[in-house]
Structure formats: structure tokens, C-alpha cells
PDB file of N, CA and C in Angstrom:
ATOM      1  N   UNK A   1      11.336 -30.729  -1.556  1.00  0.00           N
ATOM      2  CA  UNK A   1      10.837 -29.527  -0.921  1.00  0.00           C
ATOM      3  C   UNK A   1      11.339 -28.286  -1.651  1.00  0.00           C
ATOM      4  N   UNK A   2      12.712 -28.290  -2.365  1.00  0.00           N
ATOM      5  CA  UNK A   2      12.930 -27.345  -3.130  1.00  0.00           C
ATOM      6  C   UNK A   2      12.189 -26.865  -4.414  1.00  0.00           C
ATOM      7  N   UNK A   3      11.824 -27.663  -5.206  1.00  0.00           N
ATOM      8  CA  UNK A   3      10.818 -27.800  -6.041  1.00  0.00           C
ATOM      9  C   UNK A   3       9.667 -27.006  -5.435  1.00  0.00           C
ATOM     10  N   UNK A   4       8.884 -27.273  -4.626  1.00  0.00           N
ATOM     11  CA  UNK A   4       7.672 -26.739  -3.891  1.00  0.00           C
ATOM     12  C   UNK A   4       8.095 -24.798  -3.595  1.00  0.00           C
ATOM     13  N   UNK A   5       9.098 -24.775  -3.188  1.00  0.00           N
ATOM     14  CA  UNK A   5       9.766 -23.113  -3.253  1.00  0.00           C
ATOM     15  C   UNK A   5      10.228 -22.584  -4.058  1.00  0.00           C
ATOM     16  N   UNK A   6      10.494 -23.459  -5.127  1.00  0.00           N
ATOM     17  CA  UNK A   6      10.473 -22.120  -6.503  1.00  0.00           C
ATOM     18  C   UNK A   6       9.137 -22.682  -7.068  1.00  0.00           C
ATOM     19  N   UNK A   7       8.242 -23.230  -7.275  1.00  0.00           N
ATOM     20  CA  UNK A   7       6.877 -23.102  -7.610  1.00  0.00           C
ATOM     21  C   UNK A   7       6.429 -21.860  -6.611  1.00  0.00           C
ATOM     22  N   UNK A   8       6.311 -21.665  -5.742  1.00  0.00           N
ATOM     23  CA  UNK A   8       5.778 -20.819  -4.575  1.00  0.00           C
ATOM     24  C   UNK A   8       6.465 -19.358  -4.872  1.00  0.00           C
ATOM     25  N   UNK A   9       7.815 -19.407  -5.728  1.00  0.00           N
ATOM     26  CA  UNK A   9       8.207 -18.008  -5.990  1.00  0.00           C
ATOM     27  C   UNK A   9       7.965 -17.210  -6.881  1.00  0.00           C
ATOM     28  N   UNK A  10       7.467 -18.921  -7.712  1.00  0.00           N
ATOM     29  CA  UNK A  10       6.992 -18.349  -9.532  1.00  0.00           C
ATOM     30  C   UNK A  10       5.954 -17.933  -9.367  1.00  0.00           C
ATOM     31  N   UNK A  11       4.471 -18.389  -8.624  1.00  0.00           N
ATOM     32  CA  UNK A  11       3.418 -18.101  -8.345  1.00  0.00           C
ATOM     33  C   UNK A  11       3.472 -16.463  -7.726  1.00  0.00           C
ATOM     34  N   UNK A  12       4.270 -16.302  -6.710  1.00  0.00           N
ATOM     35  CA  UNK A  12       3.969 -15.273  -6.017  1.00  0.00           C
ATOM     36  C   UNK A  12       4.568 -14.095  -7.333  1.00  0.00           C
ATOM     37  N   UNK A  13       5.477 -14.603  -8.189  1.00  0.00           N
ATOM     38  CA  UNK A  13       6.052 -13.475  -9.103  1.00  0.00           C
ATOM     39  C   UNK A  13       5.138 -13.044 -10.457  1.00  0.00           C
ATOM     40  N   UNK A  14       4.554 -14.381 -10.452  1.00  0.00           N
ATOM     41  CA  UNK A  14       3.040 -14.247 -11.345  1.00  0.00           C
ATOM     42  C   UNK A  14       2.196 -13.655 -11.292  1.00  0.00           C
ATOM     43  N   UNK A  15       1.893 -13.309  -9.890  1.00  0.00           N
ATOM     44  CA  UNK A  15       0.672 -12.307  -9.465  1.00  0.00           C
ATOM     45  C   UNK A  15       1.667 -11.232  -8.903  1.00  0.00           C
ATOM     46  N   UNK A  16       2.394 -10.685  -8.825  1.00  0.00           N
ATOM     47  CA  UNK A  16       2.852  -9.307  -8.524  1.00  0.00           C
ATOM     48  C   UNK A  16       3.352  -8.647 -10.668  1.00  0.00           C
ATOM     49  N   UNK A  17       3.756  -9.601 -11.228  1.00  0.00           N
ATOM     50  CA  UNK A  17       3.329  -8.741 -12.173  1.00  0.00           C
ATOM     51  C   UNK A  17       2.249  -8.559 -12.847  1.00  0.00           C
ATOM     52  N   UNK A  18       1.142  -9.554 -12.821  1.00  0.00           N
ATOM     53  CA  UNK A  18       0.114  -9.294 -13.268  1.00  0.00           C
ATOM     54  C   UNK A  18      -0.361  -7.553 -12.265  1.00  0.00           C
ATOM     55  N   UNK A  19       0.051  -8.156 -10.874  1.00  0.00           N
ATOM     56  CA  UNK A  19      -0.438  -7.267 -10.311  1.00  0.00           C
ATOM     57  C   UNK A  19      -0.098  -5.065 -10.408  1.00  0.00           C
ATOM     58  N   UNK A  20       1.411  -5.449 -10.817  1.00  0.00           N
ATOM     59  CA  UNK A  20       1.974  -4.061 -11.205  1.00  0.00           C
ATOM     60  C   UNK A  20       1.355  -3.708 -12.688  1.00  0.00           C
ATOM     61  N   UNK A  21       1.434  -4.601 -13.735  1.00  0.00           N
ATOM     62  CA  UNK A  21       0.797  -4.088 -14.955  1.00  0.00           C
ATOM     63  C   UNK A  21      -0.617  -3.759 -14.970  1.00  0.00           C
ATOM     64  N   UNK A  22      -1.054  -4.555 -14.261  1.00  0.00           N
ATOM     65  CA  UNK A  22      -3.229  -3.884 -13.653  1.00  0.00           C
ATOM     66  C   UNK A  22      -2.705  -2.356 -13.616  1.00  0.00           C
ATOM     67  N   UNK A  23      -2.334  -1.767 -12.178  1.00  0.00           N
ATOM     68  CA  UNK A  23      -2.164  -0.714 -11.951  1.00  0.00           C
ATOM     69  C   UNK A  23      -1.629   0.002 -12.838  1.00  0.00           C
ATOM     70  N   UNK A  24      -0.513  -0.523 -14.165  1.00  0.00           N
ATOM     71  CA  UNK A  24      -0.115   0.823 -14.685  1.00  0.00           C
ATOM     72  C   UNK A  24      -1.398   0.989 -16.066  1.00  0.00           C
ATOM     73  N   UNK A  25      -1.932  -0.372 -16.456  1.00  0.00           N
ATOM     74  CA  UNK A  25      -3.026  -0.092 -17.508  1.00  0.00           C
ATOM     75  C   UNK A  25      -4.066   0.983 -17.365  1.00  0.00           C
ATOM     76  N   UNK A  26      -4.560   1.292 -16.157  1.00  0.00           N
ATOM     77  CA  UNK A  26      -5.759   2.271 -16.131  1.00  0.00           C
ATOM     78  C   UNK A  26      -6.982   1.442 -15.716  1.00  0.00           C
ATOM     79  N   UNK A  27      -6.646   0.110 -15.974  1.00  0.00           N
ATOM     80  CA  UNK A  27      -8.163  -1.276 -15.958  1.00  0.00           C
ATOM     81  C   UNK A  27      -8.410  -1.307 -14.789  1.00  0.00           C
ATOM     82  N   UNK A  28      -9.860  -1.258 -14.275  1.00  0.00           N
ATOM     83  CA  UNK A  28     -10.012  -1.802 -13.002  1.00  0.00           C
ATOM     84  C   UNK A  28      -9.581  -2.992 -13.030  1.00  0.00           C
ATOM     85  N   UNK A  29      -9.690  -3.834 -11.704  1.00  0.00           N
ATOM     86  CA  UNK A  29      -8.938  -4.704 -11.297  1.00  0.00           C
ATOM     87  C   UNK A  29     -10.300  -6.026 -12.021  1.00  0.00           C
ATOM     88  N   UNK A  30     -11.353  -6.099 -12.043  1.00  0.00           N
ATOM     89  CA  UNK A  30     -12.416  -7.296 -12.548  1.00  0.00           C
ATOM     90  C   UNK A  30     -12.097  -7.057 -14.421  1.00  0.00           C
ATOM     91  N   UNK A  31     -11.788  -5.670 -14.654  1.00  0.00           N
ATOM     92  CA  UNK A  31     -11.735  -5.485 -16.481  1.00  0.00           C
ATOM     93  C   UNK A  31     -10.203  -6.249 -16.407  1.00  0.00           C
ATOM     94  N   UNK A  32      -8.732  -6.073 -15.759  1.00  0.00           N
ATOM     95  CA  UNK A  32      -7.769  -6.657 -16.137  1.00  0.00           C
ATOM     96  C   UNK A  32      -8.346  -8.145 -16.327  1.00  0.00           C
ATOM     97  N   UNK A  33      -8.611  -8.529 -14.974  1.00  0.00           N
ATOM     98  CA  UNK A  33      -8.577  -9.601 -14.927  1.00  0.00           C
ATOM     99  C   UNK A  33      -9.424 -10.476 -15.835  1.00  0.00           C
ATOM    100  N   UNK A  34     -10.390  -9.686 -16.539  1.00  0.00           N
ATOM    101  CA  UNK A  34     -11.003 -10.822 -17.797  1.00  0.00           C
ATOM    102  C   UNK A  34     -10.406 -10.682 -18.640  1.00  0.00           C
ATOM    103  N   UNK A  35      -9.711  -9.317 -19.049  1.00  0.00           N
ATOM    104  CA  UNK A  35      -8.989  -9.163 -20.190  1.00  0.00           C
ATOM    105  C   UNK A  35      -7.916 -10.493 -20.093  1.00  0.00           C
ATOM    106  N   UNK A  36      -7.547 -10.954 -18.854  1.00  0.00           N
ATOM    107  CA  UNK A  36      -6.292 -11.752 -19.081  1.00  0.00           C
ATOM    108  C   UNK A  36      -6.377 -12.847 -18.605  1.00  0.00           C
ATOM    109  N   UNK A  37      -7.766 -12.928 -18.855  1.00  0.00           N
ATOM    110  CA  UNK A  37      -8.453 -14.732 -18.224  1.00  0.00           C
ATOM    111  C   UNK A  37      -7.898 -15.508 -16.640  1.00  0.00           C
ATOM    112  N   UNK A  38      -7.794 -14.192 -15.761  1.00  0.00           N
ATOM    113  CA  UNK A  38      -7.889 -14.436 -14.623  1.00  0.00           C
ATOM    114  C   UNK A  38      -8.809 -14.623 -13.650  1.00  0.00           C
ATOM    115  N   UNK A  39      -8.992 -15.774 -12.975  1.00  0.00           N
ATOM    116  CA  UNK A  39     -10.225 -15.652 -11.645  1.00  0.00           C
ATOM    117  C   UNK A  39     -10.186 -14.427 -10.860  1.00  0.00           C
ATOM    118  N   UNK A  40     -11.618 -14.018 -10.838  1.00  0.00           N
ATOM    119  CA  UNK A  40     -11.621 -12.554 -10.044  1.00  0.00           C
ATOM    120  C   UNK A  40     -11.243 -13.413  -8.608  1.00  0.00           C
ATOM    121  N   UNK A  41     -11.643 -14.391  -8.269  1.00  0.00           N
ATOM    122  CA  UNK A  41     -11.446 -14.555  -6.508  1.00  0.00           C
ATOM    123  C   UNK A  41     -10.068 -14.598  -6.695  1.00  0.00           C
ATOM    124  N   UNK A  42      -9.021 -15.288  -7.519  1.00  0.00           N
ATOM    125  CA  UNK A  42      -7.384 -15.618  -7.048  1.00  0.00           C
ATOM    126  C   UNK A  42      -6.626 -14.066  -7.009  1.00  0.00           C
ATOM    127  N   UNK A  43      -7.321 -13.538  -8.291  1.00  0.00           N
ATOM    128  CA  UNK A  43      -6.696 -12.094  -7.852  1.00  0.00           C
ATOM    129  C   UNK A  43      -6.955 -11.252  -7.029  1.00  0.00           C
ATOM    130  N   UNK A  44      -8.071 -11.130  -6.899  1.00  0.00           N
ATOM    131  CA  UNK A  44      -8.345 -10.575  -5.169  1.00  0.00           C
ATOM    132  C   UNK A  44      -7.178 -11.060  -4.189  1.00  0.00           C
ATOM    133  N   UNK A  45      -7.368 -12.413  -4.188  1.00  0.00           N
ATOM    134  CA  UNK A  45      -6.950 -12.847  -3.283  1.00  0.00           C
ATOM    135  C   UNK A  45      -5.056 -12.561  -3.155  1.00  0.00           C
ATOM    136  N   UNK A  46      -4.797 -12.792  -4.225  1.00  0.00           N
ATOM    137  CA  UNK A  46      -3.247 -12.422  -4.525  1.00  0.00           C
ATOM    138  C   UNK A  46      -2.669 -10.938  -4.561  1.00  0.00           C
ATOM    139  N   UNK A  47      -3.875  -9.699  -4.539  1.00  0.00           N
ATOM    140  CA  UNK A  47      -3.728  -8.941  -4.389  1.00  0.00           C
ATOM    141  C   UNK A  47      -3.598  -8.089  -2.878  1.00  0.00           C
ATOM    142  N   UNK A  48      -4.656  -9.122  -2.598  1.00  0.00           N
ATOM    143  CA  UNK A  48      -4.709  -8.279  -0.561  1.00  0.00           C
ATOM    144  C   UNK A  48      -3.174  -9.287  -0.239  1.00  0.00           C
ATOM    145  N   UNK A  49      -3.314 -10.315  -0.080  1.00  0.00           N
ATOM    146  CA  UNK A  49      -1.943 -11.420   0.173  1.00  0.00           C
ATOM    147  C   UNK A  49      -0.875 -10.053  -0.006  1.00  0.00           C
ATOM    148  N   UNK A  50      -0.616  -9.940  -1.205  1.00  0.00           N
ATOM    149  CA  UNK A  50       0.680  -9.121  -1.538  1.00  0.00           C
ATOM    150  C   UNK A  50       0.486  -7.386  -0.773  1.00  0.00           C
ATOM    151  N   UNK A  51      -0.063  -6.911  -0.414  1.00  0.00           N
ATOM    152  CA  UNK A  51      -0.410  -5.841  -0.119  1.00  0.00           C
ATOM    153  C   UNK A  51      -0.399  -5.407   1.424  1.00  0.00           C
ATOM    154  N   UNK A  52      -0.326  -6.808   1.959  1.00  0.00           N
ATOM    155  CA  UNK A  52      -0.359  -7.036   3.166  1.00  0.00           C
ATOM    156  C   UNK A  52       0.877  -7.650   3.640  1.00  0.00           C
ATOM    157  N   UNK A  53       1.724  -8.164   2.798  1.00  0.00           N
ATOM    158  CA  UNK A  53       3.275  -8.540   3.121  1.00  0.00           C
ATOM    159  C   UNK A  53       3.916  -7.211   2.800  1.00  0.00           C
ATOM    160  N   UNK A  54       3.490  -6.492   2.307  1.00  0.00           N
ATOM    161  CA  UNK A  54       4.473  -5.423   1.776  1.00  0.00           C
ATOM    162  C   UNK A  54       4.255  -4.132   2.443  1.00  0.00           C
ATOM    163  N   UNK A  55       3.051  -3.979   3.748  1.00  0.00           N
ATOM    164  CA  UNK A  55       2.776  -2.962   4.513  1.00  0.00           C
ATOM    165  C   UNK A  55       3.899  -2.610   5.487  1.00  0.00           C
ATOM    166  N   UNK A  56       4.259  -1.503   6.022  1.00  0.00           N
ATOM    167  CA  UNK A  56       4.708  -1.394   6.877  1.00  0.00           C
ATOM    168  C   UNK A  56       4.150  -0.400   7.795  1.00  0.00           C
ATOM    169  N   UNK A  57       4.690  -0.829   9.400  1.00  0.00           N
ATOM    170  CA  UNK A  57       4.176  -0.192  10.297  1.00  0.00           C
ATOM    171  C   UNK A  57       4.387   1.292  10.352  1.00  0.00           C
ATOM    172  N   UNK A  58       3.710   2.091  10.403  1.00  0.00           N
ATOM    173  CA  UNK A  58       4.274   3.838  10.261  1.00  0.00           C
ATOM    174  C   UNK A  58       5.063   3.799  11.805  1.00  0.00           C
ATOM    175  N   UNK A  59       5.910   4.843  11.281  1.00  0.00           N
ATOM    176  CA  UNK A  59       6.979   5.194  12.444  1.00  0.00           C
ATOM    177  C   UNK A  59       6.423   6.372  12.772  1.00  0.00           C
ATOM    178  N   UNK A  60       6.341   6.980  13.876  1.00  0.00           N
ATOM    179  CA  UNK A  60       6.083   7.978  14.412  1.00  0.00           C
ATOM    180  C   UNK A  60       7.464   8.301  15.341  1.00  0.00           C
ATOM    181  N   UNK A  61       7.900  10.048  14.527  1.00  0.00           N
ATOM    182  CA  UNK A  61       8.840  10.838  14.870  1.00  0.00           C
ATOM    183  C   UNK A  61       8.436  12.230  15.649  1.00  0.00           C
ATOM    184  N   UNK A  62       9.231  12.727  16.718  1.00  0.00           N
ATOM    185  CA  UNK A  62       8.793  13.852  17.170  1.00  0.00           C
ATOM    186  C   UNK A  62       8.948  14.848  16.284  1.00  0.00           C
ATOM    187  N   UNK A  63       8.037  15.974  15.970  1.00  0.00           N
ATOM    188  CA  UNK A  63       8.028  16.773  14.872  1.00  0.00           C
ATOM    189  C   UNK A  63       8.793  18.058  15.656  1.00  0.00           C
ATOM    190  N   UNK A  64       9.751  18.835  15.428  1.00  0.00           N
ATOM    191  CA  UNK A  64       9.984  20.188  15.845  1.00  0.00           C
ATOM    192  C   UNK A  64      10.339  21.481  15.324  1.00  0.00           C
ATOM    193  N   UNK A  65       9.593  21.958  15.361  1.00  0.00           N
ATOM    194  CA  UNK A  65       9.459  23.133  13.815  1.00  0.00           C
ATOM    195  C   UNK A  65       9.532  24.526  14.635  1.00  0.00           C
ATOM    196  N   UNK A  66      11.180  25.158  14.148  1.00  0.00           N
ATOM    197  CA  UNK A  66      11.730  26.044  14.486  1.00  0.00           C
ATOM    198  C   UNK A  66      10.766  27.345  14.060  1.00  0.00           C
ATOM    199  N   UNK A  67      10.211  28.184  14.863  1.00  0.00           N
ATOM    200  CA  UNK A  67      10.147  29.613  14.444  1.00  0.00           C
ATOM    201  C   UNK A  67       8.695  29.598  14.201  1.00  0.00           C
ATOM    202  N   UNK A  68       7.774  28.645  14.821  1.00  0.00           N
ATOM    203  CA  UNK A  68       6.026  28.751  15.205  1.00  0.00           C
ATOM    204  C   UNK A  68       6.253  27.763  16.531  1.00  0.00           C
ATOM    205  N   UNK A  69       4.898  28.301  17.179  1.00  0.00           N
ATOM    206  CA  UNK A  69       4.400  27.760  18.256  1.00  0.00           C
ATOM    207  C   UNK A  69       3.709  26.486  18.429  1.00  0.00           C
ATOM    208  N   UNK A  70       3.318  26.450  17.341  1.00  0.00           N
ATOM    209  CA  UNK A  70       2.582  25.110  17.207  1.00  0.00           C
ATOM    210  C   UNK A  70       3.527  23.366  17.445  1.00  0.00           C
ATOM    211  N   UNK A  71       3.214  23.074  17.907  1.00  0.00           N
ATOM    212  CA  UNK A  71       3.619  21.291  18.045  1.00  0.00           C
ATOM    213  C   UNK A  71       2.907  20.745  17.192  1.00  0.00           C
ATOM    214  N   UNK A  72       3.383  19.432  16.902  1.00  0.00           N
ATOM    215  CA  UNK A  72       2.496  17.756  16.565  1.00  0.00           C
ATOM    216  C   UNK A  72       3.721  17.158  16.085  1.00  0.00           C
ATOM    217  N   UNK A  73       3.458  16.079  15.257  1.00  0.00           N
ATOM    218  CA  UNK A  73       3.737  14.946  14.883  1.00  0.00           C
ATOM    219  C   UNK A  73       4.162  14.614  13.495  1.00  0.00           C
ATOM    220  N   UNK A  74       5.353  13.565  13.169  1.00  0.00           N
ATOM    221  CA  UNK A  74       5.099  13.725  11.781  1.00  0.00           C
ATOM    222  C   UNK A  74       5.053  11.815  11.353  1.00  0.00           C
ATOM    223  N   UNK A  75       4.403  11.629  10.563  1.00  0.00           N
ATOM    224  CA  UNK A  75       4.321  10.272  10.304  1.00  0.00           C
ATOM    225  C   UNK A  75       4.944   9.672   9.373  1.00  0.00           C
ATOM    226  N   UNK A  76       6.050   8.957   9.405  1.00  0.00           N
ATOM    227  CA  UNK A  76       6.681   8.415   8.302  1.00  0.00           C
ATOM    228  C   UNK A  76       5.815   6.903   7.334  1.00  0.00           C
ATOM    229  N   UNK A  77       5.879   7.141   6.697  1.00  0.00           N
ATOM    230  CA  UNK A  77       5.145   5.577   5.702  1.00  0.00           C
ATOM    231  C   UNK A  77       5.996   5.163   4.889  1.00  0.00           C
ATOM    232  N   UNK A  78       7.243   4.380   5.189  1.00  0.00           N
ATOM    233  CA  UNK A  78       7.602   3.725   4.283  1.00  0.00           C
ATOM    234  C   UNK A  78       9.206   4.751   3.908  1.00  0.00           C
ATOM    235  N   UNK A  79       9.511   4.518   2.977  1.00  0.00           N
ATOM    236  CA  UNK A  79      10.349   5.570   2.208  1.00  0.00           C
ATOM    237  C   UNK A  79      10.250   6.600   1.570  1.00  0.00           C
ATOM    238  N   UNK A  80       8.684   6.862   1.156  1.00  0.00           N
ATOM    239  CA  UNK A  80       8.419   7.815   0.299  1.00  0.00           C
ATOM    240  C   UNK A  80       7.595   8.953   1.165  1.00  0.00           C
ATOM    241  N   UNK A  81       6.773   8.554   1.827  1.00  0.00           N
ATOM    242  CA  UNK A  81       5.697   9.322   2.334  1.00  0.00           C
ATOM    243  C   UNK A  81       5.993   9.797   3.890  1.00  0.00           C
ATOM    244  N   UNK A  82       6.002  11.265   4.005  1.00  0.00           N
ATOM    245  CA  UNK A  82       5.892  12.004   5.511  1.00  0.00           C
ATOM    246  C   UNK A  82       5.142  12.383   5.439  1.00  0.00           C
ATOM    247  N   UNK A  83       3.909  12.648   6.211  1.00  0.00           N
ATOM    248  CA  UNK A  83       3.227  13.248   6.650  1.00  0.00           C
ATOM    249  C   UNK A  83       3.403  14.487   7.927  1.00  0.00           C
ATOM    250  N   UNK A  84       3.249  15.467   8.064  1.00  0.00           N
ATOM    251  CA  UNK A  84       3.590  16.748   9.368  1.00  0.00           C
ATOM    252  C   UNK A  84       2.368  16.742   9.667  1.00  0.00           C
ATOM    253  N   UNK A  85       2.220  16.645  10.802  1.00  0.00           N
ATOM    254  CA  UNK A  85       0.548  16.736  11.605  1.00  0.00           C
ATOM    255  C   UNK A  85       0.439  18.069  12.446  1.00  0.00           C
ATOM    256  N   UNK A  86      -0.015  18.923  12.723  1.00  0.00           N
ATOM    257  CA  UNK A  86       0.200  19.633  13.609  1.00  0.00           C
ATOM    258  C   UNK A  86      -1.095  19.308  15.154  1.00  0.00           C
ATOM    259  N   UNK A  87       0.149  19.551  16.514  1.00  0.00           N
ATOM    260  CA  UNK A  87      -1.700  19.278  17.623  1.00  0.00           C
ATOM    261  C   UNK A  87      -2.657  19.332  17.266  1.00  0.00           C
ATOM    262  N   UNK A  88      -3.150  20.746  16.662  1.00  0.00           N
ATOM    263  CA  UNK A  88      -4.459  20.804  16.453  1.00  0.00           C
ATOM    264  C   UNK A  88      -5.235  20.274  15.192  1.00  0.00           C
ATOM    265  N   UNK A  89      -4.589  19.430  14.810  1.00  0.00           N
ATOM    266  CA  UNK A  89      -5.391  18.255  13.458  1.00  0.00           C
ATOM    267  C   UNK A  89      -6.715  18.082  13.460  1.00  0.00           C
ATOM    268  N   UNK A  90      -7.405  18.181  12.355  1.00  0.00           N
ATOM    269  CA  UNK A  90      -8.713  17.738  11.838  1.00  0.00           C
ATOM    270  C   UNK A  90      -8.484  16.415  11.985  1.00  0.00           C
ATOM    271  N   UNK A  91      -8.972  15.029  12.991  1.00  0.00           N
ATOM    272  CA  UNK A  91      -8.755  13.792  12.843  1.00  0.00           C
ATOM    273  C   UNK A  91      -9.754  12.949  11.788  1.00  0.00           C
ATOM    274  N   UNK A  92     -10.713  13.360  11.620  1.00  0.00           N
ATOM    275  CA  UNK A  92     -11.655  12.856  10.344  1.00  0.00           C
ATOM    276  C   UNK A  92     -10.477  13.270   8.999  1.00  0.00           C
ATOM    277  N   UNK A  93      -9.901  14.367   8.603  1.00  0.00           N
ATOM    278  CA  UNK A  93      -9.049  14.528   7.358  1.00  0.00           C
ATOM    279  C   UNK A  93      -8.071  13.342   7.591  1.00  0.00           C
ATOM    280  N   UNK A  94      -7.139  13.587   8.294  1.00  0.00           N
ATOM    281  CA  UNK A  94      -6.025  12.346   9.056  1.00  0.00           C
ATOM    282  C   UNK A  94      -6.665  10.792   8.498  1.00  0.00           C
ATOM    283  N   UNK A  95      -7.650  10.939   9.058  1.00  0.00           N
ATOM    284  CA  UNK A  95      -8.217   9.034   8.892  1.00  0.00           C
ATOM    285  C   UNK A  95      -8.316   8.957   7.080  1.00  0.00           C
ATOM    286  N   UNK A  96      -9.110  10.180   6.534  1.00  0.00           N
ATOM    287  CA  UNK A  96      -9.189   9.433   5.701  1.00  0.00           C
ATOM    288  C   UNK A  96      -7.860   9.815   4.544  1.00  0.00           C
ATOM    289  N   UNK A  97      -6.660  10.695   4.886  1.00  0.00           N
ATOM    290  CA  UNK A  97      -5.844  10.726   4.321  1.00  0.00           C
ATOM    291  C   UNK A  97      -5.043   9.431   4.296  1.00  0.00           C
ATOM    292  N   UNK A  98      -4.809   8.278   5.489  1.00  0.00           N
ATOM    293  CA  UNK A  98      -4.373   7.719   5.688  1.00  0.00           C
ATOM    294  C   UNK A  98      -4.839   6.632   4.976  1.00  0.00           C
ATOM    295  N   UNK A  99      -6.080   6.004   4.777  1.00  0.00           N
ATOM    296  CA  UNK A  99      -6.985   5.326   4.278  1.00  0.00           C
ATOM    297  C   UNK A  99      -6.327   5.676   2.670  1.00  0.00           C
ATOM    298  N   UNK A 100      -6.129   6.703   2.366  1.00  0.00           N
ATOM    299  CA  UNK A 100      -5.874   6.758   0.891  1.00  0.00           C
ATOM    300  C   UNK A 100      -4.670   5.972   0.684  1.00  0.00           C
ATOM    301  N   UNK A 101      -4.023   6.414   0.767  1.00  0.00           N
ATOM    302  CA  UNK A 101      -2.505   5.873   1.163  1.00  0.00           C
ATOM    303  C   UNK A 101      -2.218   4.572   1.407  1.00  0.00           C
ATOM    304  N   UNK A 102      -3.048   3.743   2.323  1.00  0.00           N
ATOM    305  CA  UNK A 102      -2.879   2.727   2.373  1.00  0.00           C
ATOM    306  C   UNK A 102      -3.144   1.620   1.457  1.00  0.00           C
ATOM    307  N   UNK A 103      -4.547   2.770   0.337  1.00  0.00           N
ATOM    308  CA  UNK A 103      -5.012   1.865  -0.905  1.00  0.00           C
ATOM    309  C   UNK A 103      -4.217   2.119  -1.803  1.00  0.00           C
ATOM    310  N   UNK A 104      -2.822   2.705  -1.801  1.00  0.00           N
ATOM    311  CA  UNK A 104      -1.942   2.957  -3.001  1.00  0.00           C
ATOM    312  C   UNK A 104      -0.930   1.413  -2.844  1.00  0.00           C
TER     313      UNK A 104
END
């Protein structure tokens, strides 16, 4: 059974660097993948797989901003990304700011 888990670590480490060098080449993801004689379905597939273990749930913090009237929200993503919302938010901008973000 040990055998079976480092095959399973090599695999998963196989497609996260294929998968980091895609992204830093500039190649879409069907041009890497012929360039490097990969199945478009496994990389798809190894790509949502990995993308989806590595999501995390946004934290939502109370926002309080000294010296305006305004309230809202601020959204944490991860380590890198805050977002400051204020109440009166455009929610169509919001959705699809978020949507971006999530395809990074």
C-alpha cells in the first residue's frame, strides 16, 4: 500500500508542475499540453482536481473604517487577497470580481 502512495504523490507532483509551468509559459492550456504530449482530458482533469483541493473558503471579517459613514464588509481569500466592500456595492461588479479570482 505504500508503493500505491508515493505513485499517487509522484502523479499528483507531475501535474502540479506541469501545471505551474503552463501558467508561467503564456500557452493556453490545449497549446501546453500538445507542446508536451499531454491528453487534453487528463489535464483538464488534473487541473480542476488541483484547483479544487487548493480552494479555500473566504472568511468574512467585520469591516470598520474610522472617519466615513459608510459600513460593509471585507473579504479575505486566502493570504494574499482582501477585498473592502462597502453596503452600498454594485453586486453584478462583486460576482464577477470574484469569478476572476477564483480563475487565478
Amino acid at each position: 500500500m505504500e508503493k500505491r502512495s508515493i505513485d499517487d504523490q509522484q502523479r499528483t507532483r507531475f501535474w502540479q508542475d506541469h501545471i505551474a509551468e503552463c501558467k508561467k509559459s503564456g500557452l493556453s492550456y490545449a497549446e501546453y499540453a500538445r507542446r508536451h504530449e499531454l491528453k487534453d482530458g487528463a489535464f483538464g482533469y488534473w487541473r480542476k482536481k488541483l484547483s479544487e483541493s487548493s480552494k479555500q473558503e473566504p472568511e468574512f471579517v467585520e469591516l470598520k473604517v474610522s472617519g466615513r459613514e459608510k459600513s460593509g464588509i471585507e473579504i479575505v481569500l486566502g493570504d494574499h487577497i482582501r477585498i473592502s466592500v462597502d453596503s452600498d456595492f454594485d453586486e453584478t461588479t462583486l460576482k464577477k470580481l470574484i469569478g476572476v479570482l477564483q480563475s487565478l
